[in-house]
N, C-alpha and C. Protein backbone atom coordinates (compact mmCIF):
# COMPACT_ATOMS: atom_id res chain seq x y z
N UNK A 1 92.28 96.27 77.78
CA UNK A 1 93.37 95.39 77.34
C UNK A 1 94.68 95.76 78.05
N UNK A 2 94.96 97.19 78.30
CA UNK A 2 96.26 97.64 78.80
C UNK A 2 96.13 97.21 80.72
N UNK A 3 94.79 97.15 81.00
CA UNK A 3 94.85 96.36 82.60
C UNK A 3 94.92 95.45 82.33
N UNK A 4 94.74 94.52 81.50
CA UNK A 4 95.08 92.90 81.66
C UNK A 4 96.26 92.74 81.41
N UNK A 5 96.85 93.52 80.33
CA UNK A 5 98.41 93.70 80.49
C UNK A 5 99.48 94.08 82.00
N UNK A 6 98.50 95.63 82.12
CA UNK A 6 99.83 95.58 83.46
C UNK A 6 98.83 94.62 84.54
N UNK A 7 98.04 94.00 84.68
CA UNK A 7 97.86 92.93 85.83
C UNK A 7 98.57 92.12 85.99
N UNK A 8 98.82 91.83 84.60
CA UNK A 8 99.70 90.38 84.62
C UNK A 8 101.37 90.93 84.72
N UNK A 9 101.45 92.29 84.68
CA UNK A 9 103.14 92.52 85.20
C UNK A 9 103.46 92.59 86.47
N UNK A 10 102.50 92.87 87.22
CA UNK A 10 102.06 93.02 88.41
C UNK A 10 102.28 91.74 88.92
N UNK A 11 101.79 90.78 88.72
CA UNK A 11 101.66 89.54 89.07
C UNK A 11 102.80 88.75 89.25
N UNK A 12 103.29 88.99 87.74
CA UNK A 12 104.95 88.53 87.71
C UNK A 12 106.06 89.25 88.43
N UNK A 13 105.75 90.62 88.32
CA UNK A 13 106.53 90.89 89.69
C UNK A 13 106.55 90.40 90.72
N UNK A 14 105.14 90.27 91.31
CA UNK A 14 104.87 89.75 92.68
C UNK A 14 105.75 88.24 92.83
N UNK A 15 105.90 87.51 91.44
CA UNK A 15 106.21 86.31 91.56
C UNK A 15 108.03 86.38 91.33
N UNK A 16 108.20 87.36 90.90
CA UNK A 16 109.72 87.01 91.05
C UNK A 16 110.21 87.42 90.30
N UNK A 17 109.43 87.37 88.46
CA UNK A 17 110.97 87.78 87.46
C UNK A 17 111.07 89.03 87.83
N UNK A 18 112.69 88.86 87.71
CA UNK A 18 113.46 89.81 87.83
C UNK A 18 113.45 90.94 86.28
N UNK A 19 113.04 90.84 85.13
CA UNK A 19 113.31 91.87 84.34
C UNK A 19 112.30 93.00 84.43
N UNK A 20 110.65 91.98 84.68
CA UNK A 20 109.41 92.71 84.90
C UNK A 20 109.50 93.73 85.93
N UNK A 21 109.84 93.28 86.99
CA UNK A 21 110.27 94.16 88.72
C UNK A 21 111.23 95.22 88.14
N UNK A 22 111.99 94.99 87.60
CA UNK A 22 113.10 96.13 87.38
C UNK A 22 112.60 96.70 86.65
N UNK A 23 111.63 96.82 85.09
CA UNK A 23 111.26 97.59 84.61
C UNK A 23 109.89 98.19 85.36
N UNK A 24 109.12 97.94 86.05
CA UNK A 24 108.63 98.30 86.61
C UNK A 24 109.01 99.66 87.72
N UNK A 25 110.01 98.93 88.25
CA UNK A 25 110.79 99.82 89.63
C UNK A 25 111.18 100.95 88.74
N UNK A 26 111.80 100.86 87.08
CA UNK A 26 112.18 101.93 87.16
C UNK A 26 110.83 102.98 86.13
N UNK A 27 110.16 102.45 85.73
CA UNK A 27 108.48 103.17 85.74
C UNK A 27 108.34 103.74 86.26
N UNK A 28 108.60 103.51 87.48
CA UNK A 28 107.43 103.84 89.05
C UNK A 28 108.47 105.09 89.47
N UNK A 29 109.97 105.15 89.07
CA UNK A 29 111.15 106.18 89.59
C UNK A 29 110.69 107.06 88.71
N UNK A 30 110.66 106.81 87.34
CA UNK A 30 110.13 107.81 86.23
C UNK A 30 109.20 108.64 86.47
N UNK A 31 108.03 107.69 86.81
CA UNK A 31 106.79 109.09 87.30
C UNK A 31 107.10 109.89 88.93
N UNK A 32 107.98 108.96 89.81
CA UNK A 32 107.86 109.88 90.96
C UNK A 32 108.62 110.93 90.51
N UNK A 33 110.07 110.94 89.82
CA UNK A 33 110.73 112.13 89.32
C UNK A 33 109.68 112.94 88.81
N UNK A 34 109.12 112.75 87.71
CA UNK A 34 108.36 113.63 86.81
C UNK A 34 107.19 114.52 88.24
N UNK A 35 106.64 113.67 88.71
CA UNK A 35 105.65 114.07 89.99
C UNK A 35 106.32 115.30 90.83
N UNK A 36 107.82 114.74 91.28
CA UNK A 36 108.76 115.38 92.19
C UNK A 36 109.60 116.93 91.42
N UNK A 37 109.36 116.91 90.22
CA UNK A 37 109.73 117.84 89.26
C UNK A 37 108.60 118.86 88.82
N UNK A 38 107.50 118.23 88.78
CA UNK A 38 106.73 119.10 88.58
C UNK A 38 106.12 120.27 90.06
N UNK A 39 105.94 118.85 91.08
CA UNK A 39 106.03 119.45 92.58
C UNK A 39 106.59 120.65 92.87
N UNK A 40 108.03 120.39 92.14
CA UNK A 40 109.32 121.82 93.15
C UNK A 40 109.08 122.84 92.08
N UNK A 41 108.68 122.37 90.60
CA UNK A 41 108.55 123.46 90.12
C UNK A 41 107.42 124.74 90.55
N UNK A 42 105.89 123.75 90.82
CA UNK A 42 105.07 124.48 91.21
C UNK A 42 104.91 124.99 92.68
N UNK A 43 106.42 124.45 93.64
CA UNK A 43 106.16 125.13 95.06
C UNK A 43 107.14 126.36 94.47
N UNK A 44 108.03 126.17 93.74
CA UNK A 44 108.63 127.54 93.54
C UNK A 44 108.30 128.45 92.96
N UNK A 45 106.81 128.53 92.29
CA UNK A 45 106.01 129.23 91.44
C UNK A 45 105.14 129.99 92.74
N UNK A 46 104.96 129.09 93.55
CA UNK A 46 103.83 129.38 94.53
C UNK A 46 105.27 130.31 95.98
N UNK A 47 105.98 129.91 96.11
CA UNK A 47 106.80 130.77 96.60
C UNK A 47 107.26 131.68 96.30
N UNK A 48 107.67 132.18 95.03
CA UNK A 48 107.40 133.37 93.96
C UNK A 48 106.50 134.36 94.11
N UNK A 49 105.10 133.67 93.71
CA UNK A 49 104.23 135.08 93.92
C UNK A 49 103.72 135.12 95.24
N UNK A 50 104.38 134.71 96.67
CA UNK A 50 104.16 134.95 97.45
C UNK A 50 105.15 135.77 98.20
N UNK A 51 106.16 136.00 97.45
CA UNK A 51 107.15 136.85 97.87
C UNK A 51 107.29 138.18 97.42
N UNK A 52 107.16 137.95 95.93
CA UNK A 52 107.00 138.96 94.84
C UNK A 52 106.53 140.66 95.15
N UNK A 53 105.68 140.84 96.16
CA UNK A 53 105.12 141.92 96.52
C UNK A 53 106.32 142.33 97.47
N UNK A 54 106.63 141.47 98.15
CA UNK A 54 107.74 141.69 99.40
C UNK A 54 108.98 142.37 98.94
N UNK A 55 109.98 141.72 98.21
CA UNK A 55 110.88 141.64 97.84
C UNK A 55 111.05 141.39 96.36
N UNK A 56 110.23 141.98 95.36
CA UNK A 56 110.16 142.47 94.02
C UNK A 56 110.29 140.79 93.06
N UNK A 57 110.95 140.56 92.11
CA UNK A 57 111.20 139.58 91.71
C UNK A 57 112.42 138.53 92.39
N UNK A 58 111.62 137.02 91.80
CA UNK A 58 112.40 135.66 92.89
C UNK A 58 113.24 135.23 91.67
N UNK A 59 114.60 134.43 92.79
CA UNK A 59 114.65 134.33 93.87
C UNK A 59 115.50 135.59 94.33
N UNK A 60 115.91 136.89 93.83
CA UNK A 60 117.02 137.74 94.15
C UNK A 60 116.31 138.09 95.78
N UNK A 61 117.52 137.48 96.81
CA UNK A 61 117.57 137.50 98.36
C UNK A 61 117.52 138.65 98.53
N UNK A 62 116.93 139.14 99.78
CA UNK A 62 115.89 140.56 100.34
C UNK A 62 117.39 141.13 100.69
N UNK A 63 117.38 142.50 100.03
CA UNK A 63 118.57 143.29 100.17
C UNK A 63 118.53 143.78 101.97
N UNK A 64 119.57 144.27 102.71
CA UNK A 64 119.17 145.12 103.31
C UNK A 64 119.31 146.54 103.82
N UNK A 65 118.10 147.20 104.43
CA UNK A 65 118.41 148.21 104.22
C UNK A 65 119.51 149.42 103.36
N UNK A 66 120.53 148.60 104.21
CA UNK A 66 121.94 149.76 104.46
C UNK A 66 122.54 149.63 103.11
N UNK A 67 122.09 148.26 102.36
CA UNK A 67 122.83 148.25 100.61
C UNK A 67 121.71 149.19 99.92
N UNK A 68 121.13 149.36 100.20
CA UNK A 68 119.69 149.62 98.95
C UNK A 68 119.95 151.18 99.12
């Protein structure tokens, strides 16, 4: 029932109204944020424990030498 629903928003987008398209467009911003949020969270998780051994806990920047 919920594909025959969004088919037919789909459709009406394709055809023109303007309220369907806009709620749509901003659907479609909603999940890429959420997508794009979850993304940077998990490259910075994955950049983390790939540093972690190197330079102890992230993100504190690799001291050098002559401070430490």
């Amino acid at each position: 029932m919920a594909r025959v629903a969004s088919l037919k928003a789909a459709r009406a987008a394709r055809a023109g109204v303007p309220e369907v398209r806009q709620a749509l467009g901003q659907q479609a911003g909603r999940f890429i944020r959420m997508a794009g949020d979850r993304a940077s969270l998990y490259i910075r998780a994955e950049i983390g424990r790939h540093l972690q051994p190197v330079y102890g806990t992230f993100p504190r920047p690799p001291q050098p030498a002559c401070l430490l």
